[in-house]
C-alpha atoms as a PDB file:
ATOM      1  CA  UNK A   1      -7.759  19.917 -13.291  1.00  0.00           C
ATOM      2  CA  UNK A   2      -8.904  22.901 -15.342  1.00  0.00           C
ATOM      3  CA  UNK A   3      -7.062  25.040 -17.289  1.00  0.00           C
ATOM      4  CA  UNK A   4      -8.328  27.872 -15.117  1.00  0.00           C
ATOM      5  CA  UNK A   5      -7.925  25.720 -11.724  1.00  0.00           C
ATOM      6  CA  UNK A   6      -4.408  25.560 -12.602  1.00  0.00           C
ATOM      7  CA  UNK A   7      -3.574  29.514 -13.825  1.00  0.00           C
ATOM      8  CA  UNK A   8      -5.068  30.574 -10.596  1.00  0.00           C
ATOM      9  CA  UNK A   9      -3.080  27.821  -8.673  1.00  0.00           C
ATOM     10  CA  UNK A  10      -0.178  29.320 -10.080  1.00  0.00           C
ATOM     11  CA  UNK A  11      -1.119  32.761  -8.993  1.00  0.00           C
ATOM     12  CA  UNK A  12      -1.608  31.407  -5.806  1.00  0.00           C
ATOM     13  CA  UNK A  13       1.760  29.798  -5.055  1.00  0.00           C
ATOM     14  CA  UNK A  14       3.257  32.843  -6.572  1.00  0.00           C
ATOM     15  CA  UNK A  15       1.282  34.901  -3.947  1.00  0.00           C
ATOM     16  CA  UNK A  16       2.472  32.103  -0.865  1.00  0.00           C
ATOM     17  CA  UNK A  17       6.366  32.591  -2.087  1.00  0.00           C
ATOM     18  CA  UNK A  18       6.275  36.061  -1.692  1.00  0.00           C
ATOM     19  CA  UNK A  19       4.250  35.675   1.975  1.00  0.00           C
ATOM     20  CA  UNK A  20       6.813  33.564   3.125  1.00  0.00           C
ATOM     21  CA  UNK A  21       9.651  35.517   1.918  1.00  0.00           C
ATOM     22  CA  UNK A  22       8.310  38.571   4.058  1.00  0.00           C
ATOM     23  CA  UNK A  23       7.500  36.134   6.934  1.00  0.00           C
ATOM     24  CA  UNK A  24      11.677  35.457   6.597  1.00  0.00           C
ATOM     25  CA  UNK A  25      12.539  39.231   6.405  1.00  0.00           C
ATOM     26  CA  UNK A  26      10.550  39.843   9.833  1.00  0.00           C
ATOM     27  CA  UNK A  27      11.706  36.662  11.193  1.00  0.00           C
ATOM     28  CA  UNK A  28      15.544  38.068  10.530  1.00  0.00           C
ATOM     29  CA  UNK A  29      14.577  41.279  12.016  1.00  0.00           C
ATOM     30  CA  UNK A  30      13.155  39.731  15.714  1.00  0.00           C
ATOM     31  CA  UNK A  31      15.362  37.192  15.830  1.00  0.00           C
ATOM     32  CA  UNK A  32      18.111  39.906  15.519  1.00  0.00           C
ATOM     33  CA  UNK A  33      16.873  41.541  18.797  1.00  0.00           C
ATOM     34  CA  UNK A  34      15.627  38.453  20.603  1.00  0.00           C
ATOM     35  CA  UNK A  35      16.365  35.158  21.186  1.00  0.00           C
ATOM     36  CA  UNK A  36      15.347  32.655  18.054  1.00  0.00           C
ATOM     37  CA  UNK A  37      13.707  30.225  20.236  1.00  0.00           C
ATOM     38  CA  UNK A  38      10.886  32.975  21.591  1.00  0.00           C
ATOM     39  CA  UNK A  39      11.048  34.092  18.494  1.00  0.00           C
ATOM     40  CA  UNK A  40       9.374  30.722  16.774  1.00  0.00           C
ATOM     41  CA  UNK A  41       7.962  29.958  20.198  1.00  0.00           C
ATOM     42  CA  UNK A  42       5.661  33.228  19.696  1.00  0.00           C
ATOM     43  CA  UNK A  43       4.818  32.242  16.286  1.00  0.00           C
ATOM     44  CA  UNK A  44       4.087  28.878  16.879  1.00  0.00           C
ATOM     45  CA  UNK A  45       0.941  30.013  19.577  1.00  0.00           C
ATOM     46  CA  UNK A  46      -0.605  31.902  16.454  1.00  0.00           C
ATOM     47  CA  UNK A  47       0.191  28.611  14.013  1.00  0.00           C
ATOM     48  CA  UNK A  48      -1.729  26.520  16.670  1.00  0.00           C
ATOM     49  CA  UNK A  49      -4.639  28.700  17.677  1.00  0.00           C
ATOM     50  CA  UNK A  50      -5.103  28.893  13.452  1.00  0.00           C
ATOM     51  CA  UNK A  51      -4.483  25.081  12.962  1.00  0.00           C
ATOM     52  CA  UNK A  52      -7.225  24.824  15.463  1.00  0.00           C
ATOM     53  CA  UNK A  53      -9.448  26.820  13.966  1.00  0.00           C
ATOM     54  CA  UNK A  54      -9.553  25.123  10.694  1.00  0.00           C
ATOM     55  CA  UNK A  55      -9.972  21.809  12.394  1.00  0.00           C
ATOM     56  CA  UNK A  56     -12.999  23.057  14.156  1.00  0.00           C
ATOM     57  CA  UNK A  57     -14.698  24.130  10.863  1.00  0.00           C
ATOM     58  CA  UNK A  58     -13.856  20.862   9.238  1.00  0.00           C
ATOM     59  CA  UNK A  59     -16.171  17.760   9.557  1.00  0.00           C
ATOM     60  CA  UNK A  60     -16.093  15.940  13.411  1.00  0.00           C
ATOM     61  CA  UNK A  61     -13.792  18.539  14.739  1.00  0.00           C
ATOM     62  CA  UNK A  62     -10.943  18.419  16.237  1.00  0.00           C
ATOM     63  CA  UNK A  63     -11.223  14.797  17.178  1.00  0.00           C
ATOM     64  CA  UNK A  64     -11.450  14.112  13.567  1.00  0.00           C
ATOM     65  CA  UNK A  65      -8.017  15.854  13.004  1.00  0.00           C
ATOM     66  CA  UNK A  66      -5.959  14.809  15.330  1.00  0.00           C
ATOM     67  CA  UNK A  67      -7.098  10.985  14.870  1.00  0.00           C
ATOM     68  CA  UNK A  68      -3.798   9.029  13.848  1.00  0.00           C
ATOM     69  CA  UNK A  69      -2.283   5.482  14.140  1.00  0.00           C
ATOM     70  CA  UNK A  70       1.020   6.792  14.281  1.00  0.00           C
ATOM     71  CA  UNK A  71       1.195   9.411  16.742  1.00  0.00           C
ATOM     72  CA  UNK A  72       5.538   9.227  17.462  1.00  0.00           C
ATOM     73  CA  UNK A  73       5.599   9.588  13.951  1.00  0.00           C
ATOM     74  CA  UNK A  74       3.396  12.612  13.760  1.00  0.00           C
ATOM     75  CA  UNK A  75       5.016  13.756  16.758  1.00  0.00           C
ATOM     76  CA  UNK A  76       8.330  13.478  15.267  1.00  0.00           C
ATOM     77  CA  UNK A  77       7.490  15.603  12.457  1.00  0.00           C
ATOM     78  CA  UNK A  78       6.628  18.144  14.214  1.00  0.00           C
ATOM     79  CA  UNK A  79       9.346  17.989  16.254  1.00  0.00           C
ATOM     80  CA  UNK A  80      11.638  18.005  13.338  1.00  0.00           C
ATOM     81  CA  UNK A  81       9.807  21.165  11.528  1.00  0.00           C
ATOM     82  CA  UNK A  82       9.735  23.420  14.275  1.00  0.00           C
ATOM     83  CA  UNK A  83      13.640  22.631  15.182  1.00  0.00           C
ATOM     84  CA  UNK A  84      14.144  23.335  11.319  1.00  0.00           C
ATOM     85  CA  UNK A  85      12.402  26.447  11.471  1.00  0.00           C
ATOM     86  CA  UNK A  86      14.546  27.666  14.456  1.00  0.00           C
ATOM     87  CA  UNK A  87      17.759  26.741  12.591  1.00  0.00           C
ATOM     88  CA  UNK A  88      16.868  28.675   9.417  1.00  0.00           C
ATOM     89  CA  UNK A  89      15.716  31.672  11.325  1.00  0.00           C
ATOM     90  CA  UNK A  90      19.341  31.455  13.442  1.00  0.00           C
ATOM     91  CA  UNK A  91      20.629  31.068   9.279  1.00  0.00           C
ATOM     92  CA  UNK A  92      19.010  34.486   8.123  1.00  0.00           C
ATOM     93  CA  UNK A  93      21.167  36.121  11.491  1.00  0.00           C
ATOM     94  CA  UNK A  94      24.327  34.638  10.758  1.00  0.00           C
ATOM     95  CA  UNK A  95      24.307  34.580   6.989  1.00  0.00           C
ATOM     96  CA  UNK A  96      21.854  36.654   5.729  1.00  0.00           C
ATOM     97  CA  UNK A  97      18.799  35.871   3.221  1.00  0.00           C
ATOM     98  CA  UNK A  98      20.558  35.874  -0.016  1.00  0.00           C
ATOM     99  CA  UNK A  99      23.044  33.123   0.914  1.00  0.00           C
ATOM    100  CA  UNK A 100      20.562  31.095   3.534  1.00  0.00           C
ATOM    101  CA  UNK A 101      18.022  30.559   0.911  1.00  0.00           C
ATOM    102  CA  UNK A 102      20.443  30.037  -1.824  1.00  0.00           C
ATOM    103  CA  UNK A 103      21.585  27.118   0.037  1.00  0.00           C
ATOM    104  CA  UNK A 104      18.255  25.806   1.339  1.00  0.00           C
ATOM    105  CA  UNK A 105      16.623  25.560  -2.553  1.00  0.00           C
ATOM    106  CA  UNK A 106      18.595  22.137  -2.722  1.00  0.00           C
ATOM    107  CA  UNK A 107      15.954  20.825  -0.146  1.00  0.00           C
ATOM    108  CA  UNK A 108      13.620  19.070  -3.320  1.00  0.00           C
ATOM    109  CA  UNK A 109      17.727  17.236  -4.275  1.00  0.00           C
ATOM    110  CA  UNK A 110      18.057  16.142  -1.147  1.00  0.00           C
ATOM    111  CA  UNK A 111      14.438  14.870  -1.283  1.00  0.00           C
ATOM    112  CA  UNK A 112      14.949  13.083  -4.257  1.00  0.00           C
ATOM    113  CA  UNK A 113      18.178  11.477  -2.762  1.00  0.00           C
ATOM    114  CA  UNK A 114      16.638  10.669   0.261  1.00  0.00           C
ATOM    115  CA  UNK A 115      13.689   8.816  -1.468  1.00  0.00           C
ATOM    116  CA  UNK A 116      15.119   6.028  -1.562  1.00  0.00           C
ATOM    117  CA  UNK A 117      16.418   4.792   1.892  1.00  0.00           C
ATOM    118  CA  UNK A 118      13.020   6.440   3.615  1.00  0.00           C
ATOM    119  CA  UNK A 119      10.452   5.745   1.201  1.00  0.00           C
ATOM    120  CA  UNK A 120      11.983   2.749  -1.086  1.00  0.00           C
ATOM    121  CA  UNK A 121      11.615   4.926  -4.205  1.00  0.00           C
ATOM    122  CA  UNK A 122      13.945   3.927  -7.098  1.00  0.00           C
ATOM    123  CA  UNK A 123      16.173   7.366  -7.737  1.00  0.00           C
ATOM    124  CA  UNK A 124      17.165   6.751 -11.673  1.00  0.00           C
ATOM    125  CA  UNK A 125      20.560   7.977 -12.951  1.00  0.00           C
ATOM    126  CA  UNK A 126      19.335  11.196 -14.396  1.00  0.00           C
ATOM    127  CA  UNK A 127      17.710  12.476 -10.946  1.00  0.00           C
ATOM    128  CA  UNK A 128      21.074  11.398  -9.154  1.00  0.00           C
ATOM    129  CA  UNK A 129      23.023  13.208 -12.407  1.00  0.00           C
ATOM    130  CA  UNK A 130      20.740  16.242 -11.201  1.00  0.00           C
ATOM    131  CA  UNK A 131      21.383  15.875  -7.748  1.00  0.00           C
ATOM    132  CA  UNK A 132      24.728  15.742  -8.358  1.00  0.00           C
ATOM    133  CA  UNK A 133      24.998  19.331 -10.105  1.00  0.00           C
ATOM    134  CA  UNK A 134      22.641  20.422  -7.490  1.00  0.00           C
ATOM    135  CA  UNK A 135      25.408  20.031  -5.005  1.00  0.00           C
ATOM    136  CA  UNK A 136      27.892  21.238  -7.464  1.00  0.00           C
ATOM    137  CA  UNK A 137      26.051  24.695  -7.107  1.00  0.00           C
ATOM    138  CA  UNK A 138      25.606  24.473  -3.412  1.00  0.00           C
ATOM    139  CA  UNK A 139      29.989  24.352  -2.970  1.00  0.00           C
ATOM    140  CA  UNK A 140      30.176  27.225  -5.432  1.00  0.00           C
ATOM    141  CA  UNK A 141      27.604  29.324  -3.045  1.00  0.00           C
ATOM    142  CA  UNK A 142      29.535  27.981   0.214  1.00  0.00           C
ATOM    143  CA  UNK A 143      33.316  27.930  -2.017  1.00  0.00           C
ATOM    144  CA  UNK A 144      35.207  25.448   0.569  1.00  0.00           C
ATOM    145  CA  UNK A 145      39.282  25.802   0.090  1.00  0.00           C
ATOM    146  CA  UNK A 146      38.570  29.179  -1.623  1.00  0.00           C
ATOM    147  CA  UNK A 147      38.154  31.394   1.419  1.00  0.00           C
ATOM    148  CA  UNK A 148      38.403  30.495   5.396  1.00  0.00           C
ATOM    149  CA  UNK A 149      35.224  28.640   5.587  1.00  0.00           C
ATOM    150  CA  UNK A 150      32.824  29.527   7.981  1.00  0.00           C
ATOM    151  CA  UNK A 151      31.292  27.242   9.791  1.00  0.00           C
ATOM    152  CA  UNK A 152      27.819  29.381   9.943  1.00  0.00           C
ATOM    153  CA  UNK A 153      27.360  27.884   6.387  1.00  0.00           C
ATOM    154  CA  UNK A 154      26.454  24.825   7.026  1.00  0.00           C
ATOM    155  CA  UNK A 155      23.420  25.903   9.230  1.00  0.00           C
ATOM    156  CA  UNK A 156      21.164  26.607   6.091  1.00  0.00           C
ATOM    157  CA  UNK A 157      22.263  23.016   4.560  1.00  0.00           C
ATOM    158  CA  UNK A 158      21.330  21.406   8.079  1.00  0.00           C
ATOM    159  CA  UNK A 159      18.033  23.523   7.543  1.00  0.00           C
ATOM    160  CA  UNK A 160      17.660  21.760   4.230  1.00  0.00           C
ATOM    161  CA  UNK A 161      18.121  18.428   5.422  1.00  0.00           C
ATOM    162  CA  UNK A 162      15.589  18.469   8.062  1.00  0.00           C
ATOM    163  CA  UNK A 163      13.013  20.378   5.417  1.00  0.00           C
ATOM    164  CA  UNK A 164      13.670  17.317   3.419  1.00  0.00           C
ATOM    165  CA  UNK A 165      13.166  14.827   5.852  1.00  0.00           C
ATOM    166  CA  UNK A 166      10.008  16.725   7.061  1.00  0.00           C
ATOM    167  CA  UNK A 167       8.706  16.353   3.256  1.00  0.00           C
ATOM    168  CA  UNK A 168       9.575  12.586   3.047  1.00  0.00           C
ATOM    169  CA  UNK A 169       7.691  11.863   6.305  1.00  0.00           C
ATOM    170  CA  UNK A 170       4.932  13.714   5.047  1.00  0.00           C
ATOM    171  CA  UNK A 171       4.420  11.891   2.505  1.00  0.00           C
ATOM    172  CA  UNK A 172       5.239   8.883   3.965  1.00  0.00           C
ATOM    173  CA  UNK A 173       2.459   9.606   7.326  1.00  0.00           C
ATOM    174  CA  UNK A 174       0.065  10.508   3.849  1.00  0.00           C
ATOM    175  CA  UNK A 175       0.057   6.452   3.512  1.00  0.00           C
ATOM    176  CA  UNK A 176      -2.966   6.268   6.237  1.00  0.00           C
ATOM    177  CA  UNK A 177      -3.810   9.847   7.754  1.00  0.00           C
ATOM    178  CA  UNK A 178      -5.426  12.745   5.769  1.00  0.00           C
ATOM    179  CA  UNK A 179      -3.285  16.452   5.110  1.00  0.00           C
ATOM    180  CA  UNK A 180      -5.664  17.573   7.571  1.00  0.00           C
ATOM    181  CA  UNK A 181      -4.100  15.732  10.396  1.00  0.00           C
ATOM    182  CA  UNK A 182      -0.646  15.759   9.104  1.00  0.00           C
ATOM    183  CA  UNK A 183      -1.432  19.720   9.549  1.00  0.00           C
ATOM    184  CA  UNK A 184      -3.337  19.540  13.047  1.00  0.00           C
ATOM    185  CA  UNK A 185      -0.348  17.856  14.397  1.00  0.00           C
ATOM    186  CA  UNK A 186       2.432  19.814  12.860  1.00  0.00           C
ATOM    187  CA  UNK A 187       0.857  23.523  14.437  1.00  0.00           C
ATOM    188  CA  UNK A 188      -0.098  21.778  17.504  1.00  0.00           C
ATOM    189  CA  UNK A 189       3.244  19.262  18.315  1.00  0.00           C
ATOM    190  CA  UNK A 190       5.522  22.636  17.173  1.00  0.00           C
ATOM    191  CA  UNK A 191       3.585  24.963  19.298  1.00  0.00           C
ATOM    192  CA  UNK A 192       4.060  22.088  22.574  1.00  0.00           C
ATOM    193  CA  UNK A 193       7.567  21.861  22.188  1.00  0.00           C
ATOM    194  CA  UNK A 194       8.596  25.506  21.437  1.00  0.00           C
ATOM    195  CA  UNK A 195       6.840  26.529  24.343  1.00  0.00           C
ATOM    196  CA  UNK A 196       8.515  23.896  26.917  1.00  0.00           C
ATOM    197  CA  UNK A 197      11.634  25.297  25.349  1.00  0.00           C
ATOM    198  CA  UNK A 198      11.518  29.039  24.351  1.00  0.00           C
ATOM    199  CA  UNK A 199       9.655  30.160  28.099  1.00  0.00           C
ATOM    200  CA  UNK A 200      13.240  29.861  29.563  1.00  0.00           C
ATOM    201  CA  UNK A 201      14.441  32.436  26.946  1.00  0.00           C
ATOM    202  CA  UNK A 202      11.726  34.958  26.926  1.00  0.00           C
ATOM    203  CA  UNK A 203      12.476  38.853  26.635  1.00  0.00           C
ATOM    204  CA  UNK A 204      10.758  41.401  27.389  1.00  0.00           C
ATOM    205  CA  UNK A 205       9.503  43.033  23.644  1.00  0.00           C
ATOM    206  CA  UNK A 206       9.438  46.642  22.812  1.00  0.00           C
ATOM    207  CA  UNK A 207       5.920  48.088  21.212  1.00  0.00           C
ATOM    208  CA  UNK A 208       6.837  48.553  18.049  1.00  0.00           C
ATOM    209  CA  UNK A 209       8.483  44.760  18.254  1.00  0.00           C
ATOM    210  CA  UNK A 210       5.204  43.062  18.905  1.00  0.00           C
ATOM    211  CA  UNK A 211       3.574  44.598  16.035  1.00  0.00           C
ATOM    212  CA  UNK A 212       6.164  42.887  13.769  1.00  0.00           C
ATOM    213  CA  UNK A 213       5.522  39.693  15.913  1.00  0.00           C
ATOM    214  CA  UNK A 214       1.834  40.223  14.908  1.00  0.00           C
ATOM    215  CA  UNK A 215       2.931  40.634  11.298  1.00  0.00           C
ATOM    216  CA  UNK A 216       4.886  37.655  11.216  1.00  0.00           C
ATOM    217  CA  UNK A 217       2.410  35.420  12.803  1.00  0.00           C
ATOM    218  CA  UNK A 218      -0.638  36.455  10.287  1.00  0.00           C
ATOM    219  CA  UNK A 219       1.791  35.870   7.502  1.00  0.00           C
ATOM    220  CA  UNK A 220       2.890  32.497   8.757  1.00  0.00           C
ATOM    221  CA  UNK A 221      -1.095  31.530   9.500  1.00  0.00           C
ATOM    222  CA  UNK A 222      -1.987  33.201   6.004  1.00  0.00           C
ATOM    223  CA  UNK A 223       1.161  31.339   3.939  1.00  0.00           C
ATOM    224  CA  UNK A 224      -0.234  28.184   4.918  1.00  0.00           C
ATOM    225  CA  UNK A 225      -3.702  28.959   3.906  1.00  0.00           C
ATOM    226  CA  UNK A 226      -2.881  29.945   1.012  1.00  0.00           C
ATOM    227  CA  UNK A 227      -0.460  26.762   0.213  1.00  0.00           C
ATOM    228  CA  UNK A 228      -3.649  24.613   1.194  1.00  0.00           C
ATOM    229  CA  UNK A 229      -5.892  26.711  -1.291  1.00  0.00           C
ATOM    230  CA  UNK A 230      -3.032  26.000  -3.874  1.00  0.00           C
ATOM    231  CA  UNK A 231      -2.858  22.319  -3.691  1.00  0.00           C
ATOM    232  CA  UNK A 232      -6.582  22.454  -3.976  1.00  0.00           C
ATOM    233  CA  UNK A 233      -6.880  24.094  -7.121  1.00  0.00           C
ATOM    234  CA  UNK A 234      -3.549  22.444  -9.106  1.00  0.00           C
ATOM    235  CA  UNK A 235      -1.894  19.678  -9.126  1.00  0.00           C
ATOM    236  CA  UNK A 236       1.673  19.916  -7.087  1.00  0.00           C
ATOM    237  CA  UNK A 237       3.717  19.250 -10.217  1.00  0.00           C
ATOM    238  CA  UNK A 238       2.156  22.389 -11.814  1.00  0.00           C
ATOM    239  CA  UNK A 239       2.631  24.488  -9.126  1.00  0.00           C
ATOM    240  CA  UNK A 240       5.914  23.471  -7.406  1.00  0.00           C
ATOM    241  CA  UNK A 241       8.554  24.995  -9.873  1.00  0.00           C
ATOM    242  CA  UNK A 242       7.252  28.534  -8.926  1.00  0.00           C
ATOM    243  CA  UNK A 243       8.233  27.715  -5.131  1.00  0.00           C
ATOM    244  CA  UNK A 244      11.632  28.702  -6.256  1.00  0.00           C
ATOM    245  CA  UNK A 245      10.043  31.979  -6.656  1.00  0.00           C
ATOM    246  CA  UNK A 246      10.617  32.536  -2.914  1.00  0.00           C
ATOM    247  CA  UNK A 247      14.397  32.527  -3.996  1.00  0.00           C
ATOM    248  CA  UNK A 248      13.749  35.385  -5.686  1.00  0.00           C
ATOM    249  CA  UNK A 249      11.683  37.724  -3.315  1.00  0.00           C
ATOM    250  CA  UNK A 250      13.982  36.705  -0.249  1.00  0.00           C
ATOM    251  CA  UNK A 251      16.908  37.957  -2.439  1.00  0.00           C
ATOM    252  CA  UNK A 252      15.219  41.056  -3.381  1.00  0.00           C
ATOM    253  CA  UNK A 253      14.420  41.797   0.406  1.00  0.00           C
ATOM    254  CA  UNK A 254      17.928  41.238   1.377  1.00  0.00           C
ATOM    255  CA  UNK A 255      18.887  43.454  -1.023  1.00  0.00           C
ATOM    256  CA  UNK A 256      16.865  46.244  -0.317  1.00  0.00           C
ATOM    257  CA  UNK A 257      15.852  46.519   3.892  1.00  0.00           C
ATOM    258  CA  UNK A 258      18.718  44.358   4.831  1.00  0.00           C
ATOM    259  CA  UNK A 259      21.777  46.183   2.619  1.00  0.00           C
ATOM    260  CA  UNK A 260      23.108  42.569   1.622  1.00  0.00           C
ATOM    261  CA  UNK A 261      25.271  42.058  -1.263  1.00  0.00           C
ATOM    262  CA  UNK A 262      24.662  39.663  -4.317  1.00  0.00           C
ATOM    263  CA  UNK A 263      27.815  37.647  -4.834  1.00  0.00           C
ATOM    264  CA  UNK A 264      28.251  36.212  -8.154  1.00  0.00           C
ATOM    265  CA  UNK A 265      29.385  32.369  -6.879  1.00  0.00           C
ATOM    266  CA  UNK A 266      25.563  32.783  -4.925  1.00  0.00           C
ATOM    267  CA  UNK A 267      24.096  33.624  -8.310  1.00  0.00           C
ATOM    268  CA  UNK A 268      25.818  30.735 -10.546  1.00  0.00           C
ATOM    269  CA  UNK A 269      25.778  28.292  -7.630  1.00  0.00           C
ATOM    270  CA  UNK A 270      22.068  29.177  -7.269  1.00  0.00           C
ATOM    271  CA  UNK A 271      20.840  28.555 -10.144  1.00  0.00           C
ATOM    272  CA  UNK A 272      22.669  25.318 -10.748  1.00  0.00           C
ATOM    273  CA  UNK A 273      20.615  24.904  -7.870  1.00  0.00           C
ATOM    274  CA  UNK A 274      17.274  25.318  -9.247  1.00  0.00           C
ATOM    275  CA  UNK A 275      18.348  23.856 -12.455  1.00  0.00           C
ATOM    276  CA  UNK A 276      18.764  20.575 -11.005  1.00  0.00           C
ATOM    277  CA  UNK A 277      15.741  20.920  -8.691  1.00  0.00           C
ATOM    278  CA  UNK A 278      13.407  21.741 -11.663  1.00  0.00           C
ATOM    279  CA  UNK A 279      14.980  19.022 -13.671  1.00  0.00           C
ATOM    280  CA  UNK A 280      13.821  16.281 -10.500  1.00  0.00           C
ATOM    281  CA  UNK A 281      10.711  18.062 -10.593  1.00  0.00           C
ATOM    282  CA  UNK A 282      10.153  17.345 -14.290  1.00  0.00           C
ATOM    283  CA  UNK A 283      11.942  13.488 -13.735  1.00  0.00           C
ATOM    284  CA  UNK A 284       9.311  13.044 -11.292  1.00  0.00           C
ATOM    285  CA  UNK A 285       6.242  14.200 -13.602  1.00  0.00           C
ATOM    286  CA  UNK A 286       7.527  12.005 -15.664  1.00  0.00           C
ATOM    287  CA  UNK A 287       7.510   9.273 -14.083  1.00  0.00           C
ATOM    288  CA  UNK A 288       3.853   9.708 -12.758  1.00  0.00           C
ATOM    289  CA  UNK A 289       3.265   9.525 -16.277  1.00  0.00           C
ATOM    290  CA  UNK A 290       4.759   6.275 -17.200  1.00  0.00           C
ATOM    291  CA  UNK A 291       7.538   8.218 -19.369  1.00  0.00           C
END
């Protein structure tokens, strides 16, 4: 990769974070007026209609995309995404940005701790040392034994763990089918099973509503494109430490449209948080290299 590949890669995750993080501020705003599920149910018709399209333009169509030899796997992935997306969304209601994605940045430890039993990857002691004080920062942001603890805390972590799981089958599906399926089947499998479950909860949407559900479903459809045109100008390990970036923007967005407050055990907890996941990161780049 180029020197200049890899600036502009940069740029361009920097530019996906901060998509994303205003995808999550809309997503807290509908799903604070209407029910999560036909929240993600809505967005998940735009996702598919624009996985779709890509798989049209791409050589032999959509047949080409959505060829697989393991379909209950591909299935189950995009089961598992669009139930994680629904959880996180119910997370930004009930907790708020700030303290939803402070929590869910210790997705890449739980990745790295997970490697092992799903893909038979050998987790060294430093990563697990990391992983460790990863988890250290996520009890100072959630402070069990220090206040009543609410139980609405542990929805972001559940978020997390299914994130991570989604990653680890991704990479494991990788093994024999292209990103381009992995994708076709993720929009399309998510947009099936929202829609058997989030007709039964539909409400009627005011007109200034759907214009926000517009927004968020061209920033979902455009923060994937612009992950894909990421990957294919840098290398992951380049670009991956600036995902935490989305931290950042979420907080700020909080902050100012939402009124939330920044607590200092979310700050320190936090960035033990992305301490430890930068230090896997690194571990891992490492290793690629034979360090």
């Amino acid at each position: 990769m180029s020197a200049d590949n890899t600036r502009l890669g940069i740029w361009l995750m920097v530019a996906t974070t901060f998509v994303f993080a205003m995808q999550d501020g809309i997503s807290r705003h509908l799903a604070g007026e209407y029910n999560v599920l036909m929240v993600v149910m809505i967005r998940y018709w735009f996702f598919a209609a624009f996985v779709i399209a890509v798989a049209v333009r791409k050589a032999g169509g959509v047949r080409a995309a959505a060829a697989t030899e393991q379909p209950i796997l591909q299935i189950f992935r995009g089961v598992l995404l669009a139930t994680e997306i629904c959880v996180m969304v119910l997370a930004f209601v009930l907790l708020g940005l700030i303290e939803s994605h402070a929590v869910f940045t210790s997705y890449p430890l739980l990745i790295a701790a997970l490697s092992g039993p799903v893909l038979g990857e050998k987790v060294g002691w430093r990563r697990w040392a990391a992983i460790a004080v990863g988890f250290v920062g996520v009890l100072i942001i959630l402070q069990p034994g220090m206040r009543v603890f609410q139980v609405e805390a542990l929805v972001p972590l559940a978020s997390a763990f299914m994130f991570a799981l989604y990653g680890l089958l991704t990479r494991y599906v990788a093994r024999k089918d292209s990103a381009a399926t992995s994708f076709f089947w993720t929009g399309t499998t998510g947009a099936v099973v929202m829609t058997a479950v989030g007709l039964w909860f539909w409400e009627p949407m005011t007109g200034p509503d759907w214009a926000w559900m517009a927004l968020l479903c061209v920033t979902g459809a455009g923060g994937h494109f612009l992950l894909i045109k990421t990957y294919e100008l840098a290398e992951a390990s380049a670009v991956q430490p600036f995902a935490y970036l989305q931290l950042v923007f979420a907080a700020a967005l909080g902050l100012i449209v939402f009124g939330e407050t920044l607590e200092a055990n979310v700050v320190i907890g936090a960035t033990l948080v992305v301490a430890a996941g930068l230090f896997t990161l690194w571990r891992q780049r490492q290793k690629e290299l034979g360090a």
